[in-house]
C-alpha atoms as a PDB file:
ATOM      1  CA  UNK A   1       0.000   0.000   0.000  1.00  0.00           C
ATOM      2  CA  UNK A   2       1.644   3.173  -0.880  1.00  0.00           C
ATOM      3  CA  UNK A   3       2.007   6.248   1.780  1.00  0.00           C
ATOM      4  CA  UNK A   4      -1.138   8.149   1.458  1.00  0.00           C
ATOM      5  CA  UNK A   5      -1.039   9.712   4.912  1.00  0.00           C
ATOM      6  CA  UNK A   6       1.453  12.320   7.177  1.00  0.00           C
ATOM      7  CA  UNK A   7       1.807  11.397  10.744  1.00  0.00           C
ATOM      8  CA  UNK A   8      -0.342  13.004  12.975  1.00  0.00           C
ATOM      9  CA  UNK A   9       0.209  14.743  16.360  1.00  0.00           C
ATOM     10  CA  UNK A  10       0.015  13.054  19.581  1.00  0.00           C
ATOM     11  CA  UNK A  11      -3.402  14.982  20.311  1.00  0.00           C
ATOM     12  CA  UNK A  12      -5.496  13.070  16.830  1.00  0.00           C
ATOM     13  CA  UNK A  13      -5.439   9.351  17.805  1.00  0.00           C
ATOM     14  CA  UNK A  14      -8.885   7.294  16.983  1.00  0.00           C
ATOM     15  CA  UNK A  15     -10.765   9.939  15.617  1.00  0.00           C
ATOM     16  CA  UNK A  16      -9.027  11.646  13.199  1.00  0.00           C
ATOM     17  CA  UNK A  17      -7.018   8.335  11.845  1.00  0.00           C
ATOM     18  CA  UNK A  18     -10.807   7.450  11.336  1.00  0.00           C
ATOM     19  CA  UNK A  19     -11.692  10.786   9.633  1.00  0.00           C
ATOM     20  CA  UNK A  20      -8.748  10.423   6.993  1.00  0.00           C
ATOM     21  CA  UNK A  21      -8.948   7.110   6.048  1.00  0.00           C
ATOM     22  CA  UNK A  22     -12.509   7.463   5.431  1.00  0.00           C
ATOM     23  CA  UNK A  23     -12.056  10.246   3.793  1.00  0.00           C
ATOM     24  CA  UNK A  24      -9.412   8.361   1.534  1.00  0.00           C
ATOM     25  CA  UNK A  25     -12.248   5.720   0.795  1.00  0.00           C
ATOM     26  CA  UNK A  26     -14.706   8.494  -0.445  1.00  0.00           C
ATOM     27  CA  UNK A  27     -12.383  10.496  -2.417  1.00  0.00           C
ATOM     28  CA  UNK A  28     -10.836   6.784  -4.139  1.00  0.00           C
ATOM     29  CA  UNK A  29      -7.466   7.071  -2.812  1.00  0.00           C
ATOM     30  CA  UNK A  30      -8.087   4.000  -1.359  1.00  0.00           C
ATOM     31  CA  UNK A  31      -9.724   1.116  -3.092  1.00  0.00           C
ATOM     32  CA  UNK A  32     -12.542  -0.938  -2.750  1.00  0.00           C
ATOM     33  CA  UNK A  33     -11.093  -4.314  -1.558  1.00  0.00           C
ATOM     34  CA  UNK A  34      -7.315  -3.089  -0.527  1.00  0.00           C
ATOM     35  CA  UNK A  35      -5.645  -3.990   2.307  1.00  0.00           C
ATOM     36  CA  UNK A  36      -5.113  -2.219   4.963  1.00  0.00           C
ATOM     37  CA  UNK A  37      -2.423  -3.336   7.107  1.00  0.00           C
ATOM     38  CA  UNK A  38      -2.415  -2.296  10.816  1.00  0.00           C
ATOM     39  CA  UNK A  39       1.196  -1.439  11.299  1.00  0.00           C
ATOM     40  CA  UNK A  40       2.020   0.363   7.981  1.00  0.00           C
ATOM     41  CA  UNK A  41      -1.189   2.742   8.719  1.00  0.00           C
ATOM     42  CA  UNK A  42       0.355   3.105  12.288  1.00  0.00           C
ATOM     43  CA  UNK A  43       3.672   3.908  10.537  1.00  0.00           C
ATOM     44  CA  UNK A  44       1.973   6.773   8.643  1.00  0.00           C
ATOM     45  CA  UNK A  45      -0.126   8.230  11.155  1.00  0.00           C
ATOM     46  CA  UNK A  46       2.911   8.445  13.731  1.00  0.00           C
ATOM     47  CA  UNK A  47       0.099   6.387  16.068  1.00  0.00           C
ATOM     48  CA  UNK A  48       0.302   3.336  17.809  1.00  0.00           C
ATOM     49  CA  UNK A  49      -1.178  -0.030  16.775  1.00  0.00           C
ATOM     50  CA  UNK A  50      -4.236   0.579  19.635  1.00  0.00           C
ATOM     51  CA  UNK A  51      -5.177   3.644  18.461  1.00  0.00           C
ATOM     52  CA  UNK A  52      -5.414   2.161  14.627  1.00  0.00           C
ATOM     53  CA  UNK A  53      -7.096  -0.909  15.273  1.00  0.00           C
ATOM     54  CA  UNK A  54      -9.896   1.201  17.349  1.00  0.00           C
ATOM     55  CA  UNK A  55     -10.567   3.785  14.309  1.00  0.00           C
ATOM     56  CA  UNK A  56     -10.623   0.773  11.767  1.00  0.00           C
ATOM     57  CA  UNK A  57     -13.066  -0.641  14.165  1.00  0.00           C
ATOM     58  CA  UNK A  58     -15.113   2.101  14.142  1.00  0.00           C
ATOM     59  CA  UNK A  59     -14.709   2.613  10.524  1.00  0.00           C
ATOM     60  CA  UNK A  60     -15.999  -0.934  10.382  1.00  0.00           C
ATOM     61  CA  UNK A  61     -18.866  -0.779  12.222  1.00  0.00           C
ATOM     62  CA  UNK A  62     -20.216   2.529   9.531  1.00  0.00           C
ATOM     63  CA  UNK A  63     -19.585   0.392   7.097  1.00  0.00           C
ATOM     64  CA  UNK A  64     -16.524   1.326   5.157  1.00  0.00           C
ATOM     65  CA  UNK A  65     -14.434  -1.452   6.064  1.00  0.00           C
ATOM     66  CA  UNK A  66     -14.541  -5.259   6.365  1.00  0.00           C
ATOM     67  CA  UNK A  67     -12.500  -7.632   8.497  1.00  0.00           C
ATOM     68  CA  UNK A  68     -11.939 -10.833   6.181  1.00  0.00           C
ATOM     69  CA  UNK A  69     -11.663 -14.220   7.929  1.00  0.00           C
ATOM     70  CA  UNK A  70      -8.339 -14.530   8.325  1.00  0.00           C
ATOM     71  CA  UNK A  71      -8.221 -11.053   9.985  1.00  0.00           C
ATOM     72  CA  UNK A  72      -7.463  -9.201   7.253  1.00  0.00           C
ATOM     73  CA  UNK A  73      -9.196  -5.466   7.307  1.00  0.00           C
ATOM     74  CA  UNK A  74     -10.148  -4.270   3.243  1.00  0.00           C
ATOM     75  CA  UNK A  75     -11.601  -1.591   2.280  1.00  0.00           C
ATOM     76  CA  UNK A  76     -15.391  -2.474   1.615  1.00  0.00           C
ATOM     77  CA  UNK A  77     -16.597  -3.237  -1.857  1.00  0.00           C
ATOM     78  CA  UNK A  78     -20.024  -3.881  -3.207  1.00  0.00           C
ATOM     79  CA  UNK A  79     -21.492  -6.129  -6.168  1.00  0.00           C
ATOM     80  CA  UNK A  80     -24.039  -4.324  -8.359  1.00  0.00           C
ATOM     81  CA  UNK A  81     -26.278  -6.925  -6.687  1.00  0.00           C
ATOM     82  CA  UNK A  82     -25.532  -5.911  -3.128  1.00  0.00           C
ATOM     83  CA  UNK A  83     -25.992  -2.252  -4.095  1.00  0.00           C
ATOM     84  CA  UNK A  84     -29.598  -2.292  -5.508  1.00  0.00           C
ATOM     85  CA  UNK A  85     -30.629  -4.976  -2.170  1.00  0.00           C
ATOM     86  CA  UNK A  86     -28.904  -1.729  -0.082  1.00  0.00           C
ATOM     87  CA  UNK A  87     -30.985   1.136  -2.506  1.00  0.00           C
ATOM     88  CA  UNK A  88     -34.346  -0.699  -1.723  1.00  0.00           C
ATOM     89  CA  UNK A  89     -33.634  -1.287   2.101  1.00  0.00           C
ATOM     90  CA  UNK A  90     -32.733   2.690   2.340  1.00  0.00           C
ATOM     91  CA  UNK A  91     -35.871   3.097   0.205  1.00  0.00           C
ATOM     92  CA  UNK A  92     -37.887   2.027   3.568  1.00  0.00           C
ATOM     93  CA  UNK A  93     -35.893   3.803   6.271  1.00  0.00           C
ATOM     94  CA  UNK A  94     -35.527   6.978   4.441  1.00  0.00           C
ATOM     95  CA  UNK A  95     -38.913   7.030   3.143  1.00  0.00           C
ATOM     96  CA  UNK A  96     -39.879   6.758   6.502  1.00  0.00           C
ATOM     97  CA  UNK A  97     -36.880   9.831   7.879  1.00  0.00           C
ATOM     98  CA  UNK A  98     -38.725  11.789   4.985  1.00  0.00           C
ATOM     99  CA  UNK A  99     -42.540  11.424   6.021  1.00  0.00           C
ATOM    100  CA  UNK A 100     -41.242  11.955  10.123  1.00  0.00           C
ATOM    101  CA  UNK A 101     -39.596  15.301   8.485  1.00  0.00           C
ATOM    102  CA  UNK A 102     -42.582  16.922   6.749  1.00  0.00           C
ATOM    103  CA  UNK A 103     -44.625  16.039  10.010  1.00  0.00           C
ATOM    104  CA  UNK A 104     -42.346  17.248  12.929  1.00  0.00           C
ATOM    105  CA  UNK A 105     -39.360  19.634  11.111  1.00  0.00           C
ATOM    106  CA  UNK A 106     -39.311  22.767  12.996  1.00  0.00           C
ATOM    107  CA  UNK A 107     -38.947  26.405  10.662  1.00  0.00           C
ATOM    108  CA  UNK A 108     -35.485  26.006  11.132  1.00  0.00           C
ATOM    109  CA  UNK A 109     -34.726  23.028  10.673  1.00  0.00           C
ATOM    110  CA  UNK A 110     -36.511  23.533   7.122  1.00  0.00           C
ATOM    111  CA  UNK A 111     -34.179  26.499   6.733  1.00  0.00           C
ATOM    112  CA  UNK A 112     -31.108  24.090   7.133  1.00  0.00           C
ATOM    113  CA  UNK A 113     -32.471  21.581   4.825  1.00  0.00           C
ATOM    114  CA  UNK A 114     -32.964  24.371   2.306  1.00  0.00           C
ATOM    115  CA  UNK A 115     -29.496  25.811   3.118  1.00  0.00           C
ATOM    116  CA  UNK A 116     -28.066  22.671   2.450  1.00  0.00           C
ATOM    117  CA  UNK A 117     -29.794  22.074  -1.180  1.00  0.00           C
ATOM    118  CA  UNK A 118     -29.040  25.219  -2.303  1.00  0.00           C
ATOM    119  CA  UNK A 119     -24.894  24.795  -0.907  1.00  0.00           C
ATOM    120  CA  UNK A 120     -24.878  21.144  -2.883  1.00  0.00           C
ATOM    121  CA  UNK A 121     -26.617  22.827  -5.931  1.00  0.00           C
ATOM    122  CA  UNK A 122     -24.084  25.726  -6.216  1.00  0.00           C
ATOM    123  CA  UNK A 123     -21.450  22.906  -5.463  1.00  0.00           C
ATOM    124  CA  UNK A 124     -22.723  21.049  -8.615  1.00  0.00           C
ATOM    125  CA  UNK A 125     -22.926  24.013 -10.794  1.00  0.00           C
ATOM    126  CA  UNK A 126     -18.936  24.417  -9.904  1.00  0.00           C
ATOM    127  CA  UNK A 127     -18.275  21.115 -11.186  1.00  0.00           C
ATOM    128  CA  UNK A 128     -16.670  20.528  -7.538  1.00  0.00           C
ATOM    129  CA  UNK A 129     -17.421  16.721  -7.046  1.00  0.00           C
ATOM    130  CA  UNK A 130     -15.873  16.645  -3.410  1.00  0.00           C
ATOM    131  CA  UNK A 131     -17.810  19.464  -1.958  1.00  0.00           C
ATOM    132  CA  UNK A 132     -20.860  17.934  -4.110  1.00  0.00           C
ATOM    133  CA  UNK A 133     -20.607  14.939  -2.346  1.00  0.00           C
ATOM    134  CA  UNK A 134     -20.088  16.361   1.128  1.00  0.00           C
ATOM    135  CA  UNK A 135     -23.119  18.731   0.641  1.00  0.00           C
ATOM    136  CA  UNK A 136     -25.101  15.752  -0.641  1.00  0.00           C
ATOM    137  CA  UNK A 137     -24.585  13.725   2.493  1.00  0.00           C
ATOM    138  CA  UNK A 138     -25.301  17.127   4.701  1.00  0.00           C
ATOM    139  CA  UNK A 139     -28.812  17.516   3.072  1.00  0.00           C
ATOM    140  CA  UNK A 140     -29.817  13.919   3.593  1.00  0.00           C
ATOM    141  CA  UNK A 141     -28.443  14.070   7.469  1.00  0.00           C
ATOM    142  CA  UNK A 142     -30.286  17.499   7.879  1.00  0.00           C
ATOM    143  CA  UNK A 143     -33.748  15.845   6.916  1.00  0.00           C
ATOM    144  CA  UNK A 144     -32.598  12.500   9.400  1.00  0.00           C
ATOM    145  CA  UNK A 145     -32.382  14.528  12.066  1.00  0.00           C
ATOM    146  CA  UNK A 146     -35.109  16.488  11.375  1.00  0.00           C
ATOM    147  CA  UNK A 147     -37.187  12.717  11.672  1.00  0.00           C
ATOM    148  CA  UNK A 148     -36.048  13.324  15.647  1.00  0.00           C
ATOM    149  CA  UNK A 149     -35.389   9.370  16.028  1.00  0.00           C
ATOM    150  CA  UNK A 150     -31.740   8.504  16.958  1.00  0.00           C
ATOM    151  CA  UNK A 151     -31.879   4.964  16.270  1.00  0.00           C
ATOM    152  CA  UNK A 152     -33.676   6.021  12.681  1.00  0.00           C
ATOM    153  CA  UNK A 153     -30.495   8.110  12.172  1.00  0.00           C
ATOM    154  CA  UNK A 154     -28.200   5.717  13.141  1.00  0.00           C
ATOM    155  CA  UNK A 155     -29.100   3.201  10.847  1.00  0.00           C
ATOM    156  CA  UNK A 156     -29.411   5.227   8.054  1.00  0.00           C
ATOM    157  CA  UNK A 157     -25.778   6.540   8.397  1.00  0.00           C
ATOM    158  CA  UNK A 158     -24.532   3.153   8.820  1.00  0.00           C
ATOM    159  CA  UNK A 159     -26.581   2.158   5.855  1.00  0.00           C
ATOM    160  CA  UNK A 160     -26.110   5.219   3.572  1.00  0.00           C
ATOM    161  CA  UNK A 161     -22.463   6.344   4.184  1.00  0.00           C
ATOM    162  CA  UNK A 162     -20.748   3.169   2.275  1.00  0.00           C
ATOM    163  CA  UNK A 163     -23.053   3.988  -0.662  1.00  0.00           C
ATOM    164  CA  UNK A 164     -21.668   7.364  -1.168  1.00  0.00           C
ATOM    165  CA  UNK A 165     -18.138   5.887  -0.613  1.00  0.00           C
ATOM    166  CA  UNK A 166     -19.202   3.490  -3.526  1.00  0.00           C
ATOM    167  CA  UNK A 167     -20.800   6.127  -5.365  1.00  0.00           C
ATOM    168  CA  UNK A 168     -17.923   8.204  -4.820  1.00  0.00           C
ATOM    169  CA  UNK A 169     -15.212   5.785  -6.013  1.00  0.00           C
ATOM    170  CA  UNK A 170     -16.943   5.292  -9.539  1.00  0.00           C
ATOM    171  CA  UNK A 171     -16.616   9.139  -9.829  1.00  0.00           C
ATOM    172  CA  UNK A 172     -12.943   9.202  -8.922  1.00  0.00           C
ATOM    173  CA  UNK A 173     -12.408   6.315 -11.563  1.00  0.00           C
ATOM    174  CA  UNK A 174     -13.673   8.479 -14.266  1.00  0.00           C
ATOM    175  CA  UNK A 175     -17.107   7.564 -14.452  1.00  0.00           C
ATOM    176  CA  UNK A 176     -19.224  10.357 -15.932  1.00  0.00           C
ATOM    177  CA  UNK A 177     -22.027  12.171 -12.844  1.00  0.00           C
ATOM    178  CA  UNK A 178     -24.148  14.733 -14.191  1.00  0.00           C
ATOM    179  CA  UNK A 179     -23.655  16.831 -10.899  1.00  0.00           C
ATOM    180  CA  UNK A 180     -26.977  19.389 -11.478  1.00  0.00           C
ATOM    181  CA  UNK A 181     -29.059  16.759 -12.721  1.00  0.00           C
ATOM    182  CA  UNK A 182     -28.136  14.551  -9.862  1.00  0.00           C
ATOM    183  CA  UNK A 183     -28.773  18.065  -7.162  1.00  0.00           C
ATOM    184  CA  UNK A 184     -31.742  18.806  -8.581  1.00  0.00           C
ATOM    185  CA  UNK A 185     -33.342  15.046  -7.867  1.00  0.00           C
ATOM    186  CA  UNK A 186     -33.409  16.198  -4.742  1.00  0.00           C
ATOM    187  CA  UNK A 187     -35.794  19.584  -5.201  1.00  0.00           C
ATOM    188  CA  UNK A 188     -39.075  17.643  -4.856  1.00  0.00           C
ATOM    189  CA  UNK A 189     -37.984  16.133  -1.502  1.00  0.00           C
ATOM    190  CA  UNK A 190     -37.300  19.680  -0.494  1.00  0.00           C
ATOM    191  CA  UNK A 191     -40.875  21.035  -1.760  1.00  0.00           C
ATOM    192  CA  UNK A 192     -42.596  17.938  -0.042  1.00  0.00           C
ATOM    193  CA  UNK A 193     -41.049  19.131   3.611  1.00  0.00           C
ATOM    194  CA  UNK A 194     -41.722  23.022   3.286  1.00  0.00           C
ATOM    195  CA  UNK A 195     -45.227  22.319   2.239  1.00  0.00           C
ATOM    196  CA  UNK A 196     -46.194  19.203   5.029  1.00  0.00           C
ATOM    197  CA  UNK A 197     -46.513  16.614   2.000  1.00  0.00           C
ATOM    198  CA  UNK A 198     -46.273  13.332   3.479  1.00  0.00           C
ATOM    199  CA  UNK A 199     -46.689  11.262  -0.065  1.00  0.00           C
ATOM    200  CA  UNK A 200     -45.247  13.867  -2.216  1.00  0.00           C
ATOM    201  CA  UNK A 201     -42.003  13.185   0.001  1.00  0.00           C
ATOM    202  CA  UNK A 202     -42.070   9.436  -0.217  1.00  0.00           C
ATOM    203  CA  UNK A 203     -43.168   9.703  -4.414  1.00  0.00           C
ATOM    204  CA  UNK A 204     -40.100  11.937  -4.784  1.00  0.00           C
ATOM    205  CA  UNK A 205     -37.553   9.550  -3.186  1.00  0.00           C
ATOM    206  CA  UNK A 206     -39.073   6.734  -4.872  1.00  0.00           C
ATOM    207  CA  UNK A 207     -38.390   8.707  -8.358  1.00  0.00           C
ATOM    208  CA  UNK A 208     -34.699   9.678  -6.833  1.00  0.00           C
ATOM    209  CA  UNK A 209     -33.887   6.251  -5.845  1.00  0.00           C
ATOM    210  CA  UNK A 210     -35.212   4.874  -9.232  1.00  0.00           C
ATOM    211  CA  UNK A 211     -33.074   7.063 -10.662  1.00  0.00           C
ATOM    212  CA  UNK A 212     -30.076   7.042  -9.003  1.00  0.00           C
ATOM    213  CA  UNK A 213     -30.556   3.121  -9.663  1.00  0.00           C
ATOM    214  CA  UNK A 214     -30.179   3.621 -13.157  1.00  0.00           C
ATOM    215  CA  UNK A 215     -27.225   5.779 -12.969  1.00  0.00           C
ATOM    216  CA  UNK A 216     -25.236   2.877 -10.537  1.00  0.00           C
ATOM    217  CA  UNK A 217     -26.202   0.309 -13.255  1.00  0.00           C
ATOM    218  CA  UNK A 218     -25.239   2.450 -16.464  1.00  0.00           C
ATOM    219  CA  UNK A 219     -21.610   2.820 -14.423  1.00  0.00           C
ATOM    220  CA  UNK A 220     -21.435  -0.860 -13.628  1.00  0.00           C
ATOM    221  CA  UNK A 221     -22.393  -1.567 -17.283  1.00  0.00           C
ATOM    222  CA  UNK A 222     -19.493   0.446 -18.699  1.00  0.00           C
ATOM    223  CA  UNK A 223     -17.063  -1.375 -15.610  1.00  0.00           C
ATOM    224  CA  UNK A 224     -18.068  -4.529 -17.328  1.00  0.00           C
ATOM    225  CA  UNK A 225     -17.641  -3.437 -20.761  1.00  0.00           C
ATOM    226  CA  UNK A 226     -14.055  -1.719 -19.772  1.00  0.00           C
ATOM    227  CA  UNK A 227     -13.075  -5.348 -19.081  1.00  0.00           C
END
């Protein structure tokens, strides 16, 4: 594995070894399926071994990593198949974050949802696919905790988190995203919370998932025609 990341000060540990490789899985610095081995990460950081093995834990546990059988820890990588089985289990938690948000989001909390739309639309307009992505995973987190259910929230970032590291790998590797066609799926979601519409919120993700369905399976059609 080549040296992707500077050693860190004594006061960064867990956390922030757990913030950068993550963040090395979403922006495809690291792979799906590599290795990561314990001791050359703990070389890099400047960390010990403890402090290593408890952020890949972590990281494991949100679902960006996997420990194989013999022990091994690789970075997590998803079939086409386990993808769409994923898209249609997130289809019935955050259909249900979505309906809980139109009935209980306070003013402000609409505001943020809003605020976060119209940051991930101006990110898409720049042609900025980090930010995009980042903006894209605040909006959907603004309208989970706007559902006011911790468990619900939870489980959708441990569902939801290695799909945009999946999504965001194809992206890295050159696969084509329309980024303002892709922001503006979510505008009907938005329109369905700031006017109380509990099925015009669940109808739009429905579309959105549909169609962000079709765009994973045009991608993994061109991986297979690649090879």
């Amino acid at each position: 594995m080549a040296t992707l990341f500077p050693k860190l000060s004594f006061r960064t540990l867990r956390s922030q070894i757990e913030e950068k490789v993550r963040d090395a899985v979403l922006n495809g610095s690291l792979r799906p399926g590599e290795r990561l081995v314990e001791r050359k990460l703990a070389d890099q950081f400047g960390a010990s071994l403890t402090a290593v093995r408890e952020a890949l834990i972590s990281l494991e546990a949100a679902g960006f990593v996997v420990r194989k059988p013999n022990s091994s820890t690789c970075v997590i990588e998803f079939s086409l198949s386990e993808v769409e089985k994923a898209f249609e289990f997130r289809r019935v938690l955050e259909g249900y974050a979505i309906e809980e948000a139109v009935r209980l989001a306070a003013p402000q909390q609409i505001q943020a949802i809003e605020r976060c739309y119209l940051e991930m639309v101006d990110a898409a307009g720049r042609g900025e696919q980090s930010l995009f992505l980042q903006k894209d995973l605040e909006w959907h987190e603004a309208i989970w905790r706007a559902a006011d259910n911790e468990y619900l929230l939870m489980a959708l970032r441990r569902l939801v988190l290695p799909l945009f590291a999946f999504s965001a790998i194809r992206i890295y590797s050159g696969r084509p995203l329309d980024l303002l066609a892709d922001a503006y799926r979510h505008q009907a979601m938005l329109q369905a919370i700031q006017t109380k519409d509990l099925q015009g919120g669940r109808d739009a993700l429905n579309r959105a998932i549909d169609e962000w369905l079709s765009v994973l399976r045009a991608w993994e059609r061109n991986v297979n025609e690649d090879h």
